[in-house]
Protein backbone atom coordinates (compact mmCIF):
# COMPACT_ATOMS: atom_id res chain seq x y z
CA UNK A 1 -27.74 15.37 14.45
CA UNK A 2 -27.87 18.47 17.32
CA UNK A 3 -24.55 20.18 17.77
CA UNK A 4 -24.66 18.85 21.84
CA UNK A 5 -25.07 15.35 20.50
CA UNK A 6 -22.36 15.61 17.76
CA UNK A 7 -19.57 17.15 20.27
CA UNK A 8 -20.47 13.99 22.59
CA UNK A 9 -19.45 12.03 19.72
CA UNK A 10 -16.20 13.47 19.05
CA UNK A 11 -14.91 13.37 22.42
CA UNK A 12 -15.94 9.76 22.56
CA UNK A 13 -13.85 8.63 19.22
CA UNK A 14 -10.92 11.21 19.48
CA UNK A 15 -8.73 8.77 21.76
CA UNK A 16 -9.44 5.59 19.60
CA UNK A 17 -8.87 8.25 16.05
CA UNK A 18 -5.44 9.50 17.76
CA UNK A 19 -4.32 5.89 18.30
CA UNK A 20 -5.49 4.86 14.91
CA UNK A 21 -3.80 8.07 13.10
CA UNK A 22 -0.85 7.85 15.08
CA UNK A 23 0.12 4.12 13.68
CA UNK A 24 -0.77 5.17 10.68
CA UNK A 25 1.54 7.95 10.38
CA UNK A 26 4.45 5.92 11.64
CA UNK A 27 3.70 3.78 8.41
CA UNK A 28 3.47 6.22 6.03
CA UNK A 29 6.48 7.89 6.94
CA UNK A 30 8.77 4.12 6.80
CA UNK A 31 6.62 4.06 3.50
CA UNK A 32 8.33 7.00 2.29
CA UNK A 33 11.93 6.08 4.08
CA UNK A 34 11.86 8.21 6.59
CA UNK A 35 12.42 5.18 9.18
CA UNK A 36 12.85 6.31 13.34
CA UNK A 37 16.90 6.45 12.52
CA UNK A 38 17.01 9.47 10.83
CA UNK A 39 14.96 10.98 13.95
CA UNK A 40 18.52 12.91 15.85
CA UNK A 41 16.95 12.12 19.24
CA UNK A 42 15.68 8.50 18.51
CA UNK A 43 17.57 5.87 19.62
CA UNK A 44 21.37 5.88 20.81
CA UNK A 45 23.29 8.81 20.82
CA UNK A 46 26.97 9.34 19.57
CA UNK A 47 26.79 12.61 21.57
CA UNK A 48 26.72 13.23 25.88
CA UNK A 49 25.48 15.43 28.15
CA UNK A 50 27.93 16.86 30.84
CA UNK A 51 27.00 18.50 34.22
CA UNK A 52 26.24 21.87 32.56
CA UNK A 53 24.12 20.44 29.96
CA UNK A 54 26.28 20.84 27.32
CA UNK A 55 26.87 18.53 24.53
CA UNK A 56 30.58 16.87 24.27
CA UNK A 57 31.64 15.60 20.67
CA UNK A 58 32.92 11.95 21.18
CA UNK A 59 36.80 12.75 19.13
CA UNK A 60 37.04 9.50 18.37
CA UNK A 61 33.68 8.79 17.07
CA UNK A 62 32.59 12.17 15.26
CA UNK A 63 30.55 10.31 12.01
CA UNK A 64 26.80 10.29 12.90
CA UNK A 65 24.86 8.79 9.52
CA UNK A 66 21.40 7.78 8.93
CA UNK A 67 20.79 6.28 6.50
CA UNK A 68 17.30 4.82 6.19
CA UNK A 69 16.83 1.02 4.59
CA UNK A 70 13.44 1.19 2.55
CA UNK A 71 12.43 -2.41 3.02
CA UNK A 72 8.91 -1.33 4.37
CA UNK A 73 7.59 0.65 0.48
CA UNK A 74 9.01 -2.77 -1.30
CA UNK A 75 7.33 -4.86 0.57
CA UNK A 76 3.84 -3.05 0.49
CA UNK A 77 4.36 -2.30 -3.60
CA UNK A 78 6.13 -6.09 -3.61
CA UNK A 79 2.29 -7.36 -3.24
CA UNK A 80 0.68 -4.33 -4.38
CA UNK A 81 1.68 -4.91 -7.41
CA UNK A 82 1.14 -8.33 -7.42
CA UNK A 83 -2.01 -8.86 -6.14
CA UNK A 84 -3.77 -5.70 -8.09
CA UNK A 85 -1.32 -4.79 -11.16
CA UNK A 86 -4.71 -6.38 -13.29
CA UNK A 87 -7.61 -5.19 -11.79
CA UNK A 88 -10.32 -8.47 -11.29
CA UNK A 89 -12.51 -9.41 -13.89
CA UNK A 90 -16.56 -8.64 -12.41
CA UNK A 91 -19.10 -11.60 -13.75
CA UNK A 92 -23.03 -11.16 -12.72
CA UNK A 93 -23.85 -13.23 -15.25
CA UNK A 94 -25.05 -10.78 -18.23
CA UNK A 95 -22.42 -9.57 -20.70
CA UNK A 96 -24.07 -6.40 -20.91
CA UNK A 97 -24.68 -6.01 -16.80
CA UNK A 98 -21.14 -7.00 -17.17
CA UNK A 99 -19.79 -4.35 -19.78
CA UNK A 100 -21.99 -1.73 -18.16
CA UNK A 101 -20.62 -2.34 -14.30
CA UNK A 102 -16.95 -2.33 -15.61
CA UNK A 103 -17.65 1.08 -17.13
CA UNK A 104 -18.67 2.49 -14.30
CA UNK A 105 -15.78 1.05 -12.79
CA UNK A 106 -13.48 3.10 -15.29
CA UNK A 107 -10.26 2.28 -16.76
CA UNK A 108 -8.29 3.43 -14.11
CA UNK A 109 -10.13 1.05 -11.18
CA UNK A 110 -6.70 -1.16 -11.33
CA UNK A 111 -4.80 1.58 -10.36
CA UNK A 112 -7.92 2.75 -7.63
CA UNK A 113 -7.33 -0.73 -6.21
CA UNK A 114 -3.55 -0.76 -6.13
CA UNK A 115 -3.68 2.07 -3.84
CA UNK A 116 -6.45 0.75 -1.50
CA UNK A 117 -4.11 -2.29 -1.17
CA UNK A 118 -1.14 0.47 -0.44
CA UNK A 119 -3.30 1.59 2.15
CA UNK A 120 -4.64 -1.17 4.02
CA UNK A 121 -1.00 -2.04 4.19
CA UNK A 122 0.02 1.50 6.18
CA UNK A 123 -3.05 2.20 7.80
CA UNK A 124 -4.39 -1.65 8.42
CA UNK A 125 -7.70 -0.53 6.78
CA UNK A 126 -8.49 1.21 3.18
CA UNK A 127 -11.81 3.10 2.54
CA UNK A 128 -13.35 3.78 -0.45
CA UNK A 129 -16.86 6.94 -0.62
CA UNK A 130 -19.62 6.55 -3.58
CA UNK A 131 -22.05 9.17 -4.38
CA UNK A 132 -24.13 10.30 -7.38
CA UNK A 133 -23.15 13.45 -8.96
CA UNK A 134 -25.16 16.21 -10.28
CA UNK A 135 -25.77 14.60 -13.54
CA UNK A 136 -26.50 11.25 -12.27
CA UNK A 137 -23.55 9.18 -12.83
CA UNK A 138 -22.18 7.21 -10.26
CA UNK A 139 -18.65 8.20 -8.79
CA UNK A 140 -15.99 6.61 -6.25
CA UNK A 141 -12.89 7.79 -4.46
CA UNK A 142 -10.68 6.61 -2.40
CA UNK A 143 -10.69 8.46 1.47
CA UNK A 144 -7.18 8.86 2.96
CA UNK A 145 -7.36 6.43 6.25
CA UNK A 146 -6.92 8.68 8.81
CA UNK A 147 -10.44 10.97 7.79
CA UNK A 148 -12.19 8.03 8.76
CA UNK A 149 -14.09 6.88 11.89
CA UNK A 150 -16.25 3.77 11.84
CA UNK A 151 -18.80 3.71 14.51
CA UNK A 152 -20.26 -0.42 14.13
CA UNK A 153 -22.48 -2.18 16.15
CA UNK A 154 -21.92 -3.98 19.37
CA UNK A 155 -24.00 -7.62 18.06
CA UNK A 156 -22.00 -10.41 15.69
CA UNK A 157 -22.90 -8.80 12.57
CA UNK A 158 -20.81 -5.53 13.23
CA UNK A 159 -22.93 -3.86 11.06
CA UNK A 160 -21.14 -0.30 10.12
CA UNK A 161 -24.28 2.06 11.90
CA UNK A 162 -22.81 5.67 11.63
CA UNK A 163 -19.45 6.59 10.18
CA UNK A 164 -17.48 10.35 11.29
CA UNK A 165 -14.99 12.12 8.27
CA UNK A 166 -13.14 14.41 10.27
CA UNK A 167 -10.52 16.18 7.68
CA UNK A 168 -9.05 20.10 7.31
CA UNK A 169 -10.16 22.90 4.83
CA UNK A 170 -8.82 26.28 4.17
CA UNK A 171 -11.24 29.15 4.76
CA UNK A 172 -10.73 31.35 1.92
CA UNK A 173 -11.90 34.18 3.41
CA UNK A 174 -9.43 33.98 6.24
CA UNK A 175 -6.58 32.16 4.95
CA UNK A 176 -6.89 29.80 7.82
CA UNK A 177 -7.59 26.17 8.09
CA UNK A 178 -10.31 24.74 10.49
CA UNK A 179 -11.57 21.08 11.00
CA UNK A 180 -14.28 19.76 9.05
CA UNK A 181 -16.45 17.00 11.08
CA UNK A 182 -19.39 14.93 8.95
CA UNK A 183 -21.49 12.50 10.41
CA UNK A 184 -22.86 9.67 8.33
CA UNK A 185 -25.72 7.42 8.92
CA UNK A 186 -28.01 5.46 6.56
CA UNK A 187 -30.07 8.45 5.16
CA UNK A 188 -28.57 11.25 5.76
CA UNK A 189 -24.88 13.52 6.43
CA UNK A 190 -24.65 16.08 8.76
CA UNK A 191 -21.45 18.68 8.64
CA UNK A 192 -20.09 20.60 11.59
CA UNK A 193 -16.84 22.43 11.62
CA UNK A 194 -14.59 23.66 14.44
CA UNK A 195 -11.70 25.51 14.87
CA UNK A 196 -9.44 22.96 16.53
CA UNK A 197 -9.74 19.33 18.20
CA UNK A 198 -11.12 20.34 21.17
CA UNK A 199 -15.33 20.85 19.58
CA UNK A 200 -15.43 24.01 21.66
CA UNK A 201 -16.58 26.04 19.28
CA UNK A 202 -18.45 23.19 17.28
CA UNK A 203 -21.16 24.40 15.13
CA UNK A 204 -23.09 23.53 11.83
CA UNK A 205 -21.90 24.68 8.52
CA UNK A 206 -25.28 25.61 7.39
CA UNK A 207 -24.79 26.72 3.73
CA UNK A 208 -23.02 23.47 2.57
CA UNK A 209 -25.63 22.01 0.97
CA UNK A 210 -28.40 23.48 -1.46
CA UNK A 211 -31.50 22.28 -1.70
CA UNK A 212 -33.88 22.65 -4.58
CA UNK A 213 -37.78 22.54 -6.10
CA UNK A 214 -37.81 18.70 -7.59
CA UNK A 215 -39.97 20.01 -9.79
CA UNK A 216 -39.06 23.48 -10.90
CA UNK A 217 -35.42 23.13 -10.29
CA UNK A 218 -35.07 26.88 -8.36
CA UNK A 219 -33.11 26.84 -4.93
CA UNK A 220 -35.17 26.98 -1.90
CA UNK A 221 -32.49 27.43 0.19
CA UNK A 222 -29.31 25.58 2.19
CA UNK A 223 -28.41 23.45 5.02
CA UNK A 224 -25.82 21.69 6.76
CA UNK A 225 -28.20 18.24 6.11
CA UNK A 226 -28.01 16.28 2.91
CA UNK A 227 -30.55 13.02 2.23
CA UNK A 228 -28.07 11.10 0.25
CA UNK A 229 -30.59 8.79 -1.01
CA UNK A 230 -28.08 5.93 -0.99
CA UNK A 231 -30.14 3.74 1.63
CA UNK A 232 -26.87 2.84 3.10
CA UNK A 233 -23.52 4.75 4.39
CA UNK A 234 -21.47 4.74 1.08
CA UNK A 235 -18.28 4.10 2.56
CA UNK A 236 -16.94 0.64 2.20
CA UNK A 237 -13.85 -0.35 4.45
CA UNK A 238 -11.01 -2.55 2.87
CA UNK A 239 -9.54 -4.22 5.90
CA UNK A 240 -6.45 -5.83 5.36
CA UNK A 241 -6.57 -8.33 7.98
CA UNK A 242 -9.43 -9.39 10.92
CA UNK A 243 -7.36 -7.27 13.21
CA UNK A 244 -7.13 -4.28 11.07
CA UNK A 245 -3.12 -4.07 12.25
CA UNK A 246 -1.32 -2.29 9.58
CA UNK A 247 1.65 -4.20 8.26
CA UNK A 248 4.93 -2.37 9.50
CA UNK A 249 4.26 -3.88 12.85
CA UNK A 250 4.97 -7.40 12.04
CA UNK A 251 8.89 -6.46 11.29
CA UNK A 252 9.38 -2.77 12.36
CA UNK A 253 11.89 -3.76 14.95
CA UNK A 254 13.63 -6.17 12.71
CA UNK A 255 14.14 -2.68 10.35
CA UNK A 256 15.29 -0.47 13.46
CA UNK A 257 17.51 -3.72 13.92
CA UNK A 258 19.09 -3.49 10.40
CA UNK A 259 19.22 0.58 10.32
CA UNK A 260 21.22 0.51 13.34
CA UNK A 261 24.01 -2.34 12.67
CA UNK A 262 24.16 -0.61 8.72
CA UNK A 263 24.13 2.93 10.35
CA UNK A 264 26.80 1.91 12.80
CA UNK A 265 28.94 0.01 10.23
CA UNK A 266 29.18 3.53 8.01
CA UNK A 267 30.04 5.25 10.91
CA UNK A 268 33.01 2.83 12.34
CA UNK A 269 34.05 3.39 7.96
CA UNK A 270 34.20 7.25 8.45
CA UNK A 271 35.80 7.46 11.70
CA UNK A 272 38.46 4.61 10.68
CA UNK A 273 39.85 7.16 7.93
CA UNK A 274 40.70 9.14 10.66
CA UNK A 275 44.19 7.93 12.15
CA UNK A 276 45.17 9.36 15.55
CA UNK A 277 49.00 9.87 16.36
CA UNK A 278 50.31 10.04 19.73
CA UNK A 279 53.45 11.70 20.16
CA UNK A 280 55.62 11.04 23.08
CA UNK A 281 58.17 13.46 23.76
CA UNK A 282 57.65 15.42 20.56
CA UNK A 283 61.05 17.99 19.91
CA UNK A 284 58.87 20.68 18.32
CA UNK A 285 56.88 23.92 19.48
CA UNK A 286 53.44 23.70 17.88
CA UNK A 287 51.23 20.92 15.78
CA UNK A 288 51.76 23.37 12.92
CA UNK A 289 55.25 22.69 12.66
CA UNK A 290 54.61 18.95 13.47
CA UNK A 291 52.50 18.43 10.24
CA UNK A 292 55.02 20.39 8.08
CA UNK A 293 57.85 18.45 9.08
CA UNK A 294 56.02 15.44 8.54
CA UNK A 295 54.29 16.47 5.18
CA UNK A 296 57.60 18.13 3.39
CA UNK A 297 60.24 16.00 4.79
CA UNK A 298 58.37 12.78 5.89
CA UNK A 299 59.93 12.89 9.26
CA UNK A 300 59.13 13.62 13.19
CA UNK A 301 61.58 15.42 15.49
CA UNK A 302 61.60 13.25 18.69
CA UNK A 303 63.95 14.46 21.87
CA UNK A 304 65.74 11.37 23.78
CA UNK A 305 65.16 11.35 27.62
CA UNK A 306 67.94 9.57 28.25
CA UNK A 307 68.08 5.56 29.49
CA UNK A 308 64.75 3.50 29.52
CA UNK A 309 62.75 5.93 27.03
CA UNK A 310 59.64 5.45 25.44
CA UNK A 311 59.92 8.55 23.24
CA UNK A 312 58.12 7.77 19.86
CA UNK A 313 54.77 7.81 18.10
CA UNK A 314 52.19 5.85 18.43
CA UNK A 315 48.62 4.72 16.05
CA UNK A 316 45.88 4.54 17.07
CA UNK A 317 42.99 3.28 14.98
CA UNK A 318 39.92 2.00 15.37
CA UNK A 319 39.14 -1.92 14.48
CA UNK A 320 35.97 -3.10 12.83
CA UNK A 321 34.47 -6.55 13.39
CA UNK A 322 33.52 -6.69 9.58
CA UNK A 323 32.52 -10.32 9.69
CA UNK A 324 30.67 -10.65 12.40
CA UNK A 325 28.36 -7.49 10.92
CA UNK A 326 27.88 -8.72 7.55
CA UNK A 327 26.52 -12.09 9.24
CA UNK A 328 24.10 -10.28 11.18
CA UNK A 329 22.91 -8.00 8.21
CA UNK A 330 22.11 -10.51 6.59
CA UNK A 331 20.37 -12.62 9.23
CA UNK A 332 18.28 -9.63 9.64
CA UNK A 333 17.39 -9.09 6.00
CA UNK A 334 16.08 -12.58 5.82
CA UNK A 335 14.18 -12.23 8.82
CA UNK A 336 12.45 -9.31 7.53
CA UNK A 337 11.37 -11.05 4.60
CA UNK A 338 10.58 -14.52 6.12
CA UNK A 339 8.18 -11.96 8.76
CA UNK A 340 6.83 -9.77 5.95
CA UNK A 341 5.83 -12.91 3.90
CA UNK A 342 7.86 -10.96 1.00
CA UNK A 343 10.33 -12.11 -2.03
CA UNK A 344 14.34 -10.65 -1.47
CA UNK A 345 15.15 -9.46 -4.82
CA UNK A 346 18.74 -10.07 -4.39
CA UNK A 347 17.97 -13.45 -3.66
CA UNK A 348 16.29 -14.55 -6.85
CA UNK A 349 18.95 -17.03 -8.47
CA UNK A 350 16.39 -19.17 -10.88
CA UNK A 351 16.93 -19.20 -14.38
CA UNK A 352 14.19 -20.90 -16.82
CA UNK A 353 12.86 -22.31 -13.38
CA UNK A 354 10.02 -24.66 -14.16
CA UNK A 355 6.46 -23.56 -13.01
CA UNK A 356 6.97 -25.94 -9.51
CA UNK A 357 10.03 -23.57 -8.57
CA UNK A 358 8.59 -20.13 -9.30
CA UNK A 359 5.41 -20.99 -6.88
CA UNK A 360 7.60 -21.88 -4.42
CA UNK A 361 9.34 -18.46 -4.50
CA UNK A 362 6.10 -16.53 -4.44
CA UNK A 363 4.43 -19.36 -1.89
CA UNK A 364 5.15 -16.66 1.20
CA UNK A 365 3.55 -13.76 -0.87
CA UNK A 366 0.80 -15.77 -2.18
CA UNK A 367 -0.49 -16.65 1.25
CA UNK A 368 -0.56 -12.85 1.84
CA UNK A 369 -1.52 -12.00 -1.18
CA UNK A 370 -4.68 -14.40 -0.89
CA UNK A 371 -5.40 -13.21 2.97
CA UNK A 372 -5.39 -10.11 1.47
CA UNK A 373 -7.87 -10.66 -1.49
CA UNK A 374 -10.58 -12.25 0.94
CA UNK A 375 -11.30 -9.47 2.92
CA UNK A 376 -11.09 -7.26 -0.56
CA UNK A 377 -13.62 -10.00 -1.97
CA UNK A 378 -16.57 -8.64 0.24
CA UNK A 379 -15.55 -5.22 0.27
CA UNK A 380 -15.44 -5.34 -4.04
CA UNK A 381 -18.61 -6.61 -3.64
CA UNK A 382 -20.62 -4.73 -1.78
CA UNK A 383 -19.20 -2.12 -3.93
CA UNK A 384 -20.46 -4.03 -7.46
CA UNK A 385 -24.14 -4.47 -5.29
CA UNK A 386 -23.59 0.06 -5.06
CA UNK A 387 -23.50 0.03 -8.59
CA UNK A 388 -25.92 -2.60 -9.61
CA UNK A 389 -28.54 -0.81 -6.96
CA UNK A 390 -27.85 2.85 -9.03
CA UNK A 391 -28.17 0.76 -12.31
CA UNK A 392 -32.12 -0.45 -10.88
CA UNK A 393 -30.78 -3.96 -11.48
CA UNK A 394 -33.77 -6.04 -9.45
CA UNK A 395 -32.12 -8.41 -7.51
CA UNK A 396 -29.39 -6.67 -6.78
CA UNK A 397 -28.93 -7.51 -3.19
CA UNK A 398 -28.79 -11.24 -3.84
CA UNK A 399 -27.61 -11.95 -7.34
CA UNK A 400 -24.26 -13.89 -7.54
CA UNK A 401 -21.30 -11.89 -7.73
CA UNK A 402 -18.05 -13.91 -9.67
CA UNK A 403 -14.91 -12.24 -9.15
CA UNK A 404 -11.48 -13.27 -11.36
CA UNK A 405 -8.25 -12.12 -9.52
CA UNK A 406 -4.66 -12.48 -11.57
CA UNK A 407 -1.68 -12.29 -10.14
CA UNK A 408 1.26 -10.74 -11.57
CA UNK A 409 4.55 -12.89 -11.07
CA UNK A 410 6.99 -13.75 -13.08
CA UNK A 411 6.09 -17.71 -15.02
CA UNK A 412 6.95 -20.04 -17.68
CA UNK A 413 4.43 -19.27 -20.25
CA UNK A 414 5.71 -22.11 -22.39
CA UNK A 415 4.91 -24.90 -19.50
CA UNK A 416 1.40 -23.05 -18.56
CA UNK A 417 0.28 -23.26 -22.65
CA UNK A 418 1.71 -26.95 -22.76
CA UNK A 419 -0.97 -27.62 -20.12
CA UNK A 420 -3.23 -25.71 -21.67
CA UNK A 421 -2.87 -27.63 -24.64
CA UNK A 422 -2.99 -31.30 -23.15
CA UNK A 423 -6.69 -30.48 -21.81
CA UNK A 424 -8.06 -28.63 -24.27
CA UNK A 425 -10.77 -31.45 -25.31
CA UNK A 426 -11.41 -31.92 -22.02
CA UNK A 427 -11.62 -28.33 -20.56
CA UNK A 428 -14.58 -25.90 -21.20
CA UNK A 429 -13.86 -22.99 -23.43
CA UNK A 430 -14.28 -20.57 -20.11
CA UNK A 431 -11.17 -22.46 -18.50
CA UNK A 432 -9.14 -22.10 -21.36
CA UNK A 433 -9.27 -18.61 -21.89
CA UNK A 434 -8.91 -17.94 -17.96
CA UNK A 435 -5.75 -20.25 -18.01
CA UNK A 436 -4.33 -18.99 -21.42
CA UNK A 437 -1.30 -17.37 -20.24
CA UNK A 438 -1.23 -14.82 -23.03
CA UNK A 439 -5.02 -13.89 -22.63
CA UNK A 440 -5.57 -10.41 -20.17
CA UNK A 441 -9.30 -10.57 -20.73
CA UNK A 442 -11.08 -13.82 -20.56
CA UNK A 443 -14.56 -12.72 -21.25
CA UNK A 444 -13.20 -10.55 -24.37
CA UNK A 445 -11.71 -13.46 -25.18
CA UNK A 446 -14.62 -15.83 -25.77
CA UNK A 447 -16.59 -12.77 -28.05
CA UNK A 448 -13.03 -12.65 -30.42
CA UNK A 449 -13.63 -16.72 -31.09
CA UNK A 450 -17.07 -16.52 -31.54
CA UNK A 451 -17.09 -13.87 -33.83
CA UNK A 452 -14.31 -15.65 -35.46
CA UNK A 453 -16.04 -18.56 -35.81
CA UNK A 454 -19.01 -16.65 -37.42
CA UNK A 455 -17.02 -14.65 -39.98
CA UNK A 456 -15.34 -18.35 -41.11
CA UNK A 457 -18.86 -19.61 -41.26
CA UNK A 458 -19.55 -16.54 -43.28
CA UNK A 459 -17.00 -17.16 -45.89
CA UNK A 460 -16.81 -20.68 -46.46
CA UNK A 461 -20.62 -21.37 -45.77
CA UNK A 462 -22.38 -23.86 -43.01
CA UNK A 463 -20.75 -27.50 -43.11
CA UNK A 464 -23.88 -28.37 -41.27
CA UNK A 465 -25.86 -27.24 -44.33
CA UNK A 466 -23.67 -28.41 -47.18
CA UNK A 467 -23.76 -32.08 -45.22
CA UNK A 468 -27.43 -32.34 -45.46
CA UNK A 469 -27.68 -31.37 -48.82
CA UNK A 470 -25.50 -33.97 -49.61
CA UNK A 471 -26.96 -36.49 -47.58
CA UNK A 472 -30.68 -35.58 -49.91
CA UNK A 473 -29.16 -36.00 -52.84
CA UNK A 474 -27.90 -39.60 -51.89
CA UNK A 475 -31.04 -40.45 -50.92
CA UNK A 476 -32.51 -39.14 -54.07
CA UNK A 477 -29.88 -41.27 -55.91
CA UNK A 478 -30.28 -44.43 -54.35
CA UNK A 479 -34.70 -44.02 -54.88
């Protein structure tokens, strides 16, 4: 792509990348408690402005905490970790196709899931880049969200056509950062770099690549063009809903709601300790003297003014309506949870609860958890078709794609195995070991009892054999 064509581009997607980044953010940072109360200008003020502009302390309401409620990172690790603790078990049907995806995969593609879930939660999508190193191999990371720029097309397919990575780097020869802009299409990726957001200075970074002789290996040279190879753009999204809308929005105000009353309730608690005397016709020269008097001799000098005087002291304190609080905390708790499709760990009062019960705990974070794992169905496999492609697997494009998911939630083994149990004549070997509630891995499973079975064989010899020996040798007998 021509520099000209490239800046057109930008300015195009900047307003819908702002808007994008901009939620994001706001996610990340309730994700890592830093909610909108702890922002000093955000909301209402304990402080005012006079005429002059000057700020006037409120003496009878100095406490200002803000404290922030971190309801948003338990509910997005809440499903995280139930929905992709155990990463899902990949079946093309062939054990070794099988064996050889889930080593490309890696042993650490549970965790590489649990954070796309984490964020497709903040950001309301999660991408994932492949490419083929220098050796070969196939590799996959995860992109943070807000490098990304999807550019689809305008039919019912909403096929992803081009794809923009816009990220910072630090120029080593200046010490300074400057933006990084790659364009992606099918065949090939382009990088341009410029010194801010504004593309005024766009231009190529022409030695970023290096190409070289296929078949004398020397360099011939660089360029700021690369022919992937990949026949496709390798970047996979991992939306977590149609609408792509990140999570917090669904109960942010119901967690501004909650900071404020709790934020509020500390407050009235500090500025209660503080008890306010007020002294009518006080026989003394200074508040020194005053709190002396009153600390060494637990008395207060007060002068008489003669018939109908109020001379005295009075208290004044500040009253809290505690009830009336603690009901609406925790209305507002439960709303967030009801909203957020989410379990309230204080709320968890079952003891040996039967199977029945514990669904109907999870049942709110099931249906989110399952929402969640059909739009990471497609995405996983167009990922597994990446790897089966690099592998030279023929029908890779169109050969059925069985994925396992397992949840992790708390259960009654003992009631799961009793089923288990019951229909084991009646259930193929496959269900068992998927429903075996102290099997992990189903497939590994089935080789284990098979090769059991053969090392018994093995050792005691074939019945199969021994019976129709036996049966000759009757036959023998009775000729």
């Amino acid at each position: 792509m021509e520099v000209d064509s490239m800046k057109k581009l930008l300015e195009q997607t900047q307003d819908r990348r702002n808007s994008f980044n901009e939620k994001y953010r706001k996610s990340k940072h309730y994700y890592l408690n830093e909610n909108d109360i702890t922002i000093k200008n955000h909301g209402e003020s304990r402080t005012k402005e006079d005429d002059a502009g000057k700020k006037e302390n409120n003496p009878l309401r100095p406490a200002d905490n803000r404290v922030s409620s971190n309801f948003h990172q338990l509910l997005v690790d809440q499903e995280a970790g139930y929905l992709a603790t155990k990463p899902p078990t990949i079946d093309v049907d062939d054990d070794k196709l099988n064996q050889e995806i889930k080593n490309t995969l890696g042993d650490n593609f549970g965790l590489r899931l649990n954070e796309l879930v984490v964020d497709a939660a903040n950001a309301g999508v999660a991408w994932l880049h492949y490419w083929i190193d220098e050796n070969g191999q196939f590799r996959y990371a995860i992109v943070p969200p807000d490098q990304v720029t999807p550019i689809y097309s305008s039919d019912l397919n909403r096929k992803l056509v081009a794809l923009r990575r816009s990220y910072k780097e630090l120029d080593p020869n200046t010490a300074k950062k400057y933006w990084v802009h790659e364009f992606w299409d099918e065949k090939t990726v382009t990088v341009f770099k410029s010194r801010d957001e504004q593309f005024d200075d766009l231009g190529t970074i022409d030695d970023r690549f290096t190409s070289y002789d296929v078949t004398t290996g020397i360099e011939t040279g660089s360029s700021s063009v690369n022919h992937h190879g990949l026949g496709r753009i390798p970047f996979i999204a991992f939306p977590k809903n149609k609408e792509q809308q990140p999570d917090l929005y669904h109960y942010k105000g119901l967690i501004d709601v909650y900071d404020k009353i709790y934020n509020g309730y500390v407050n009235d608690l500090d500025d209660i300790q503080q008890i306010f005397l007020i002294l009518k016709n006080y026989d003394g020269q200074s508040l020194d003297e005053f709190r002396k008097n009153l600390q060494r001799d637990k008395v207060i000098k007060i002068r008489s003014m003669g018939a109908g005087d109020d001379s005295g002291v009075d208290q004044l304190a500040i009253d809290i309506p505690t009830e009336a609080r603690n009901s609406m905390l925790e209305t507002t708790k439960t709303n967030i949870f009801v909203t957020a499709q989410g379990i309230d760990p204080t709320d968890f009062k079952a003891n040996n609860a039967t199977g029945t019960a514990i669904k109907m705990l999870y049942s709110h974070l099931e249906l989110k958890a399952a929402k969640t794992e059909a739009y990471f169905r497609d995405a996983l496999t167009e990922l597994v078709r990446a790897i089966m492609n690099w592998l030279h697997v023929p029908d890779a494009d169109s050969r059925p794609i069985e994925q396992t998911w397992t949840r992790t939630a708390i259960q009654n083994d003992v009631e799961k195995a009793q089923v288990v149990a019951q229909l084991a004549n009646w259930t193929s070997k496959e269900a068992i070991a998927k429903a075996n509630p102290i099997v992990e891995d189903w497939q590994q499973e089935l080789k284990d009892e098979q090769e059991d079975l053969k090392n018994r064989n093995d050792e005691y010899g074939n019945p199969d054999n021994l019976n129709g020996g036996g049966d000759n040798n009757d036959d023998q007998e009775r000729s």
